[in-house]
C-alpha atoms as a PDB file:
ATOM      1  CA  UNK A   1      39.037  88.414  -6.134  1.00  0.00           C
ATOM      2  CA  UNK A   2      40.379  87.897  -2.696  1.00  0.00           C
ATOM      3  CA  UNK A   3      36.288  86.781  -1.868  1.00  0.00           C
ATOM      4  CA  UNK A   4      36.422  83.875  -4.137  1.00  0.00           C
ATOM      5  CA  UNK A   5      39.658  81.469  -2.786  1.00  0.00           C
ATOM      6  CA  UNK A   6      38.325  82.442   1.176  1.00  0.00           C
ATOM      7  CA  UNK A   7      35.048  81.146  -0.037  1.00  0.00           C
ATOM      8  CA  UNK A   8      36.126  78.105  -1.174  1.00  0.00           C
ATOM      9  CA  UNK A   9      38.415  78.085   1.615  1.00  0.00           C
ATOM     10  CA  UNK A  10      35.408  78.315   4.618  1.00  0.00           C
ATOM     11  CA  UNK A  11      33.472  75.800   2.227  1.00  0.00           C
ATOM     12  CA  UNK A  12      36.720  73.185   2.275  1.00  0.00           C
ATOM     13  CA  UNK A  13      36.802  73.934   5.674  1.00  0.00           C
ATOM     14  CA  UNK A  14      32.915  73.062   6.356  1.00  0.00           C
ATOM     15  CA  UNK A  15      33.350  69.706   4.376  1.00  0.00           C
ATOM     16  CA  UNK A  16      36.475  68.380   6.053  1.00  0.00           C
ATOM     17  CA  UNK A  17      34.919  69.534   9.465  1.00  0.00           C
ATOM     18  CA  UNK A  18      31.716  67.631   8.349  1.00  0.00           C
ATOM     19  CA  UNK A  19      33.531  64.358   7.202  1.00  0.00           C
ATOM     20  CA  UNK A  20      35.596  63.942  10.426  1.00  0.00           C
ATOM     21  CA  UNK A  21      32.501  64.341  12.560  1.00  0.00           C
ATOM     22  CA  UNK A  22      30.602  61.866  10.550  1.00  0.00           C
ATOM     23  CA  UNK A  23      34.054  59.357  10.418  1.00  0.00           C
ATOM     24  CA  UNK A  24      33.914  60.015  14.340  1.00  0.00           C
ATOM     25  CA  UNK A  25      30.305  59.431  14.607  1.00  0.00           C
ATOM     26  CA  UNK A  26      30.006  56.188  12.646  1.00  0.00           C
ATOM     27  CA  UNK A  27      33.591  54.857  14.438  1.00  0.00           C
ATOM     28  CA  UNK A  28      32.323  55.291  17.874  1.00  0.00           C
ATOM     29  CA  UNK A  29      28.621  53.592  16.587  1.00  0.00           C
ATOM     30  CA  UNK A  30      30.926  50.647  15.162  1.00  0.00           C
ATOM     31  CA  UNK A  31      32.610  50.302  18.152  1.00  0.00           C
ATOM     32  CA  UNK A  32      30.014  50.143  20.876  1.00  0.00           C
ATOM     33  CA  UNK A  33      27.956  48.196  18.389  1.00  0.00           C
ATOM     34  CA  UNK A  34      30.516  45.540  18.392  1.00  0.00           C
ATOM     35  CA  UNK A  35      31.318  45.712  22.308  1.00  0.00           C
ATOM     36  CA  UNK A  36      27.530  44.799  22.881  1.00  0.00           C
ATOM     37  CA  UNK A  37      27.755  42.124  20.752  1.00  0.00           C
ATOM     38  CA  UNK A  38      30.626  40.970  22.063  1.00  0.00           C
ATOM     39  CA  UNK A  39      28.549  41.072  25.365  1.00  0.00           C
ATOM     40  CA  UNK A  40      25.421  39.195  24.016  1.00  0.00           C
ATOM     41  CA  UNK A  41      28.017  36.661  22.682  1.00  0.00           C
ATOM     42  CA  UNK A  42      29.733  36.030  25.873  1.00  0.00           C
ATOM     43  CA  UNK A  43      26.247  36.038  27.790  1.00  0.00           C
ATOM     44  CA  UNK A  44      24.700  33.352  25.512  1.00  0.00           C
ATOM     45  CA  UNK A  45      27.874  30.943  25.899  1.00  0.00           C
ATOM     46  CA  UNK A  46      27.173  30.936  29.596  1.00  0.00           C
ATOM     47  CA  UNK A  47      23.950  30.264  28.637  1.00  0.00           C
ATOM     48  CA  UNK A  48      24.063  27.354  26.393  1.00  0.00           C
ATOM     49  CA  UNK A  49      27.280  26.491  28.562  1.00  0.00           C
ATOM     50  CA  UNK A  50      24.622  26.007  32.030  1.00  0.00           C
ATOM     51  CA  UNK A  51      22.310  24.235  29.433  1.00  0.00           C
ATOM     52  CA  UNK A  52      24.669  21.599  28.050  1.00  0.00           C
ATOM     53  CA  UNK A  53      25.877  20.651  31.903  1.00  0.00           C
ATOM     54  CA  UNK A  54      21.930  20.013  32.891  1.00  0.00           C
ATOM     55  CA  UNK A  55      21.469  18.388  29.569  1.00  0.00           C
ATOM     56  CA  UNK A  56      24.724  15.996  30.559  1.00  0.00           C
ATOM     57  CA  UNK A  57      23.734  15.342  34.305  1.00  0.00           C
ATOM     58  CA  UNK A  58      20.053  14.535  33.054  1.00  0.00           C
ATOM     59  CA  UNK A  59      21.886  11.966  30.795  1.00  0.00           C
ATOM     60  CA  UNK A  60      23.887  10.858  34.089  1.00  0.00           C
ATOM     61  CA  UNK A  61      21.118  10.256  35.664  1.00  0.00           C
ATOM     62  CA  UNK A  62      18.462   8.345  32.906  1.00  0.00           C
ATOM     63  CA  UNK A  63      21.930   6.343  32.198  1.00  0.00           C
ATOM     64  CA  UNK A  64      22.059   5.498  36.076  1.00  0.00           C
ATOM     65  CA  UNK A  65      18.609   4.925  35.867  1.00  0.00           C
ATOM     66  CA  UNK A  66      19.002   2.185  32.578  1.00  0.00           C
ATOM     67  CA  UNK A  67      21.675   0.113  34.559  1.00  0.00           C
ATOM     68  CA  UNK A  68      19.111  -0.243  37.322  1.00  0.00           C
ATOM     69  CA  UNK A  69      16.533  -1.227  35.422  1.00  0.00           C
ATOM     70  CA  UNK A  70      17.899  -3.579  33.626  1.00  0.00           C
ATOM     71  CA  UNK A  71      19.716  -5.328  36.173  1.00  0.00           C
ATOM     72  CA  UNK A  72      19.561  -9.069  36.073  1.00  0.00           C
ATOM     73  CA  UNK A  73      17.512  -9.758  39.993  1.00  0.00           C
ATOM     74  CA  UNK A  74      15.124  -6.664  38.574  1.00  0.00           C
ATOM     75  CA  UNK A  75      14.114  -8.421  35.450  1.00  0.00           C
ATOM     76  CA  UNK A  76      14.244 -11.785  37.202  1.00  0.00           C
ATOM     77  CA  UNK A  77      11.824 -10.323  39.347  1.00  0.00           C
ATOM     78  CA  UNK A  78       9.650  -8.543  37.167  1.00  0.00           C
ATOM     79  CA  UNK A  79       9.222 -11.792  35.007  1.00  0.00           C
ATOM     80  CA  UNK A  80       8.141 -13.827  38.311  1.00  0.00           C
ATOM     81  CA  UNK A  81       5.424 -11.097  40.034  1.00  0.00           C
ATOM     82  CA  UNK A  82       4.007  -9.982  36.368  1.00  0.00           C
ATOM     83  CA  UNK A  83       4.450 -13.173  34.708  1.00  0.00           C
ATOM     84  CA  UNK A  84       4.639 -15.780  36.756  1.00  0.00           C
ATOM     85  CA  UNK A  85       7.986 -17.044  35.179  1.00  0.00           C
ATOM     86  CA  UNK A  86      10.404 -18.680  37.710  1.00  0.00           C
ATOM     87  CA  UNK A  87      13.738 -19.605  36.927  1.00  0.00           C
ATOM     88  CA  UNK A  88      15.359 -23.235  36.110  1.00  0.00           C
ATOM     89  CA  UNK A  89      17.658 -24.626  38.510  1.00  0.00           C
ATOM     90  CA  UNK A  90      20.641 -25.160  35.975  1.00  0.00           C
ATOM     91  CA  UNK A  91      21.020 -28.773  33.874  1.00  0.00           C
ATOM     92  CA  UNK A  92      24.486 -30.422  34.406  1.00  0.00           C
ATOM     93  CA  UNK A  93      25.962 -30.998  30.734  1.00  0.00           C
ATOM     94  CA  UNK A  94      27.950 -33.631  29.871  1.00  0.00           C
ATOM     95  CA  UNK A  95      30.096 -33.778  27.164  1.00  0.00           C
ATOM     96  CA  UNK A  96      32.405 -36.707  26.018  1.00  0.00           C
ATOM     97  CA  UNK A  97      35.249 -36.303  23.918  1.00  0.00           C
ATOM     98  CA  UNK A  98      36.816 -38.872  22.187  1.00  0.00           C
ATOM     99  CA  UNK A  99      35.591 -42.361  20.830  1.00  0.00           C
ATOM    100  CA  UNK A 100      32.185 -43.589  21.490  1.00  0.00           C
ATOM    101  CA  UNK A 101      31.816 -46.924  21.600  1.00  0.00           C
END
C-alpha cells in the first residue's frame, strides 16, 4: 500500500513540474513577443514621423510656390506676353454729393 500514495505522489510531482515549465515557457514567449512589438511600434512612428515632416516641407514649398505664381506683376505679365492684354491707366472718378442742380 505504501506503492500507491508515492505513485500518485511522483505523478503530482510530474504534473506540477510540467505546468510551471509550460507557465514559464508561454510567459517568456509573451514577453519577448510584446518587446518586439513594442520595437516594430516605436520603429514605424519614426517612420511615419520622417514621412509627415517631408509631406509638410513639400507643402512649404508648393505653398511658396502658389504665392509666386499668383503674384499680381506675374499674372500681369502672363496676360500681356500670352494674351496680349495690357493694362488701363486708371479713370479719375468723380463723385458729387449733395444737390444737383
Amino acid at each position: 500500500m505504501t506503492l500507491k500514495p508515492e505513485k500518485n505522489k511522483s505523478i503530482s510531482d510530474f504534473l506540477f513540474f510540467f505546468g510551471f515549465v509550460t507557465i514559464s515557457v508561454v510567459v517568456f514567449i509573451s514577453m519577448v513577443t510584446l518587446k518586439n512589438e513594442c520595437i516594430f511600434l516605436r520603429n514605424e512612428i519614426y517612420h511615419l514621423e520622417n514621412i509627415r515632416a517631408t509631406h509638410l516641407n513639400r507643402m512649404k514649398v508648393l505653398s511658396g510656390n502658389v504665392k509666386n505664381l499668383s503674384r499680381q506683376d506675374r499674372i500681369e505679365e502672363i496676360a500681356s506676353v500670352n494674351f496680349q492684354l495690357h493694362i488701363p491707366s486708371p479713370e479719375s472718378l468723380i463723385v458729387y454729393i449733395g444737390d444737383a442742380e
